[in-house]
Each structure stands twice: as C-alpha cells, then as structure tokens.
Protein backbone atom coordinates (compact mmCIF):
# COMPACT_ATOMS: atom_id res chain seq x y z
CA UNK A 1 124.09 51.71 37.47
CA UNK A 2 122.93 53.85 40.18
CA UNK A 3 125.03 56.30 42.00
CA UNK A 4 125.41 55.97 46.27
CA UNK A 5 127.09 59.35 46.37
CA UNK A 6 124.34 61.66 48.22
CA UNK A 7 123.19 64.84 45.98
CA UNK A 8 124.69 68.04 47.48
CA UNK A 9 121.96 70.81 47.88
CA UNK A 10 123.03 74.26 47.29
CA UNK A 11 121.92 77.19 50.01
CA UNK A 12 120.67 77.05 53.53
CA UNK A 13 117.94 75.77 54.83
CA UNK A 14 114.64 77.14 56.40
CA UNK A 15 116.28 76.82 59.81
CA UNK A 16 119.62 77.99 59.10
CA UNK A 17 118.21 81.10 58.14
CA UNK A 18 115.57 82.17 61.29
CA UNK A 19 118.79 81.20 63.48
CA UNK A 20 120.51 83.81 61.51
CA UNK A 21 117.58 86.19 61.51
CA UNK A 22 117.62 85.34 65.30
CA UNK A 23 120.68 85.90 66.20
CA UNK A 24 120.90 89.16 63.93
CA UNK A 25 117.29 90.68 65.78
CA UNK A 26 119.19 90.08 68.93
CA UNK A 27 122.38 91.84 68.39
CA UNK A 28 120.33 94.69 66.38
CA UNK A 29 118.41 95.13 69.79
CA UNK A 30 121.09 95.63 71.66
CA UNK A 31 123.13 98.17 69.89
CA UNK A 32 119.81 100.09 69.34
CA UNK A 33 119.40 100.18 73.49
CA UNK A 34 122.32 101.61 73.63
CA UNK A 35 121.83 104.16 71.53
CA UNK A 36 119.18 105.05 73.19
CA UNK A 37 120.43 105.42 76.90
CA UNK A 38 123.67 107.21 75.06
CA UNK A 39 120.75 110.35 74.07
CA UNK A 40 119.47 110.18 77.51
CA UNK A 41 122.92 110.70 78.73
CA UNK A 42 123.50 113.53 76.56
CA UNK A 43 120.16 115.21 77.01
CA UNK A 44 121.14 114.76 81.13
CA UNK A 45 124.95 116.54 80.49
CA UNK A 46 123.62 119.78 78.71
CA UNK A 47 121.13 120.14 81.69
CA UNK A 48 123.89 119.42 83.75
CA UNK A 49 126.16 121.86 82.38
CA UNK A 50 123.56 125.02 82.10
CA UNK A 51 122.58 123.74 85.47
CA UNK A 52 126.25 124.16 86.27
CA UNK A 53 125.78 128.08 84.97
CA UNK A 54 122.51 128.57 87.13
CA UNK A 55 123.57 128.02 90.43
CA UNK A 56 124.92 131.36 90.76
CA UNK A 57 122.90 133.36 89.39
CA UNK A 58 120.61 131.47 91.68
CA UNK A 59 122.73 132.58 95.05
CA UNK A 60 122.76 136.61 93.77
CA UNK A 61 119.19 136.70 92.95
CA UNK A 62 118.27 135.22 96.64
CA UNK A 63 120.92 137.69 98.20
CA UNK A 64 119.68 140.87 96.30
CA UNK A 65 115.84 139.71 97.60
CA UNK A 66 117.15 139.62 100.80
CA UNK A 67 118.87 143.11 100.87
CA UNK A 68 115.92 144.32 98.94
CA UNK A 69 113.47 144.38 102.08
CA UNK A 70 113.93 146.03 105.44
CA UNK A 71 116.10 144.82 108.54
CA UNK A 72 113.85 142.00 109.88
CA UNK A 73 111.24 141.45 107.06
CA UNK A 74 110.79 138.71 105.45
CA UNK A 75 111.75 138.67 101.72
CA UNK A 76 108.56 137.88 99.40
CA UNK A 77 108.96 134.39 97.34
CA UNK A 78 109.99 134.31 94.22
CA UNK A 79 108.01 132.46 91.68
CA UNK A 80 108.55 131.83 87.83
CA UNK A 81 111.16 134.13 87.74
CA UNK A 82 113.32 133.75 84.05
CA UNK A 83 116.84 132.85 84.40
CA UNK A 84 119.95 133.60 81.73
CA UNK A 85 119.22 130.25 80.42
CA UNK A 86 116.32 129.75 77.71
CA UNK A 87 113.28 128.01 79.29
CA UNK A 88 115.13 128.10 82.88
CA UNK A 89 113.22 129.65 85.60
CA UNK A 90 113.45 129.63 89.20
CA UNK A 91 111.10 129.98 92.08
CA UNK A 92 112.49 130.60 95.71
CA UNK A 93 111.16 130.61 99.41
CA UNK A 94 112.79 132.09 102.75
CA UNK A 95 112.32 130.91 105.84
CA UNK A 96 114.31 132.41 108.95
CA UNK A 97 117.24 130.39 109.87
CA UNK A 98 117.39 127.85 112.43
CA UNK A 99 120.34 128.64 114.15
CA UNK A 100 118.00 132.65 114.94
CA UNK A 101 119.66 135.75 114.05
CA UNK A 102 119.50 137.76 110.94
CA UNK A 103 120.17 135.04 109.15
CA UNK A 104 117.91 133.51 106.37
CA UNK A 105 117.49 130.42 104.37
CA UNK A 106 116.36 130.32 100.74
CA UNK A 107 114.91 127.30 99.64
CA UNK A 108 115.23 127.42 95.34
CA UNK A 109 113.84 125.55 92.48
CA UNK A 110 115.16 125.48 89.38
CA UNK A 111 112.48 124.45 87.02
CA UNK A 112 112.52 123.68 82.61
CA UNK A 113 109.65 124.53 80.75
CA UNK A 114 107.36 124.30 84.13
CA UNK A 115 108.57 121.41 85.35
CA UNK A 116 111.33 120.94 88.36
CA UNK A 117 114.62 119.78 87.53
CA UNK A 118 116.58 120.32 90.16
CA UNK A 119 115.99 121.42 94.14
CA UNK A 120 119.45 123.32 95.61
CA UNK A 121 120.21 122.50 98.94
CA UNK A 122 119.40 125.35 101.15
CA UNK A 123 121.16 128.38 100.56
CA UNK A 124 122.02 130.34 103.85
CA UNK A 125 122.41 134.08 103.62
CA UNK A 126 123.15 137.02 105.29
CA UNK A 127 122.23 140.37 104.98
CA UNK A 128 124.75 141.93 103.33
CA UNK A 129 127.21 144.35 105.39
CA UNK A 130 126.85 147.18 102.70
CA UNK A 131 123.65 147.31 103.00
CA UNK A 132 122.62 150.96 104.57
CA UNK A 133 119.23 149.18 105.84
C-alpha cells in the first residue's frame, strides 16, 4: 500500500536562504553607515573643541600685531604662523575699518595641516590705550 502523507524535507530552501542573506546585507549596511558618519562626527568635535581653544589666542596675536607697528601703519599680514595647537596655524590680514578712525579689522584663518578649516568673522580692534605709540 502506498502512503498519501507528503515526505517532510528537512532545512530551507535555496530561496529561503538569499532572502535571509538579503535581508541580513541590508541591515549590515546600515549599521555600518552609521558607524561611519558617528567617526565623522567625532573627528568634527575635537576640531571643534581645539577650535574652541584657538579663537583667543587668535584675538591676542591680531591685537599685539596691531600695537606692534606705529600710530597709523598698517600691521604686516600674518601668514603660517604656528598656533598652541599641533598642526594649527593661522594666517591674518588687516584692512582699516569701515566705520574710519584708528580702528582696524583683522580678517583670520585658521588653517590644519595647510588646509583652511575655519574663517573667523572679522575681528575689530583697537589700538590699545597702553600703548606709549
């Protein structure tokens, strides 16, 4: 006598398993993007943070330029000049201000390794008034 119950296979089938392998590849792809804009964002904080530690150093070094020349000269530009922070260095321009006066403007890039990373807004300045000059 032959049996109508149908023979039960055992595993999964071809297409069972690239759906699986599909499904897997995409999720793998995603969690792999992520880690990759997660370094970008840390890479961007720690320039942001010695960025953060510049900026001052940035405002003295155009003021002490600026008290460094005579009453009414025009302080020389500053290019490649090293900053506190490894690889960090700076380049600068004056240009009189545009309100007249003895005021000055000092237009500064901060550049890493050669390359700019970050233009300041213009930093206005005035001779300073302990300044014998």
């Amino acid at each position: 006598m032959i049996s109508c119950r149908p023979r039960f296979q055992h595993g999964f089938s071809f297409l069972e398993v690239l759906i699986a392998l599909s499904v897997l590849l995409v999720g793998s792809v995603a969690i792999l993007s992520l880690f990759a804009v997660g370094a970008r964002e840390a890479v961007d904080r720690r320039i942001e943070a010695r960025l953060a530690q510049v900026r001052p150093e940035v405002q003295v070094i155009a003021q002490d330029a600026l008290d460094a020349v005579p009453s009414g000269s025009r302080p020389e530009p500053i290019k490649d000049l090293e900053l506190s922070q490894r690889d960090y260095t700076l380049n600068v321009e004056f240009q009189p201000s545009p309100f007249g006066g003895p005021r000055w403007v000092a237009h500064a890039v901060i550049l890493l390794r050669g390359d700019p990373v970050r233009v300041l807004p213009p930093i206005p300045l005035l001779r300073s008034t302990l300044d014998p000059r």
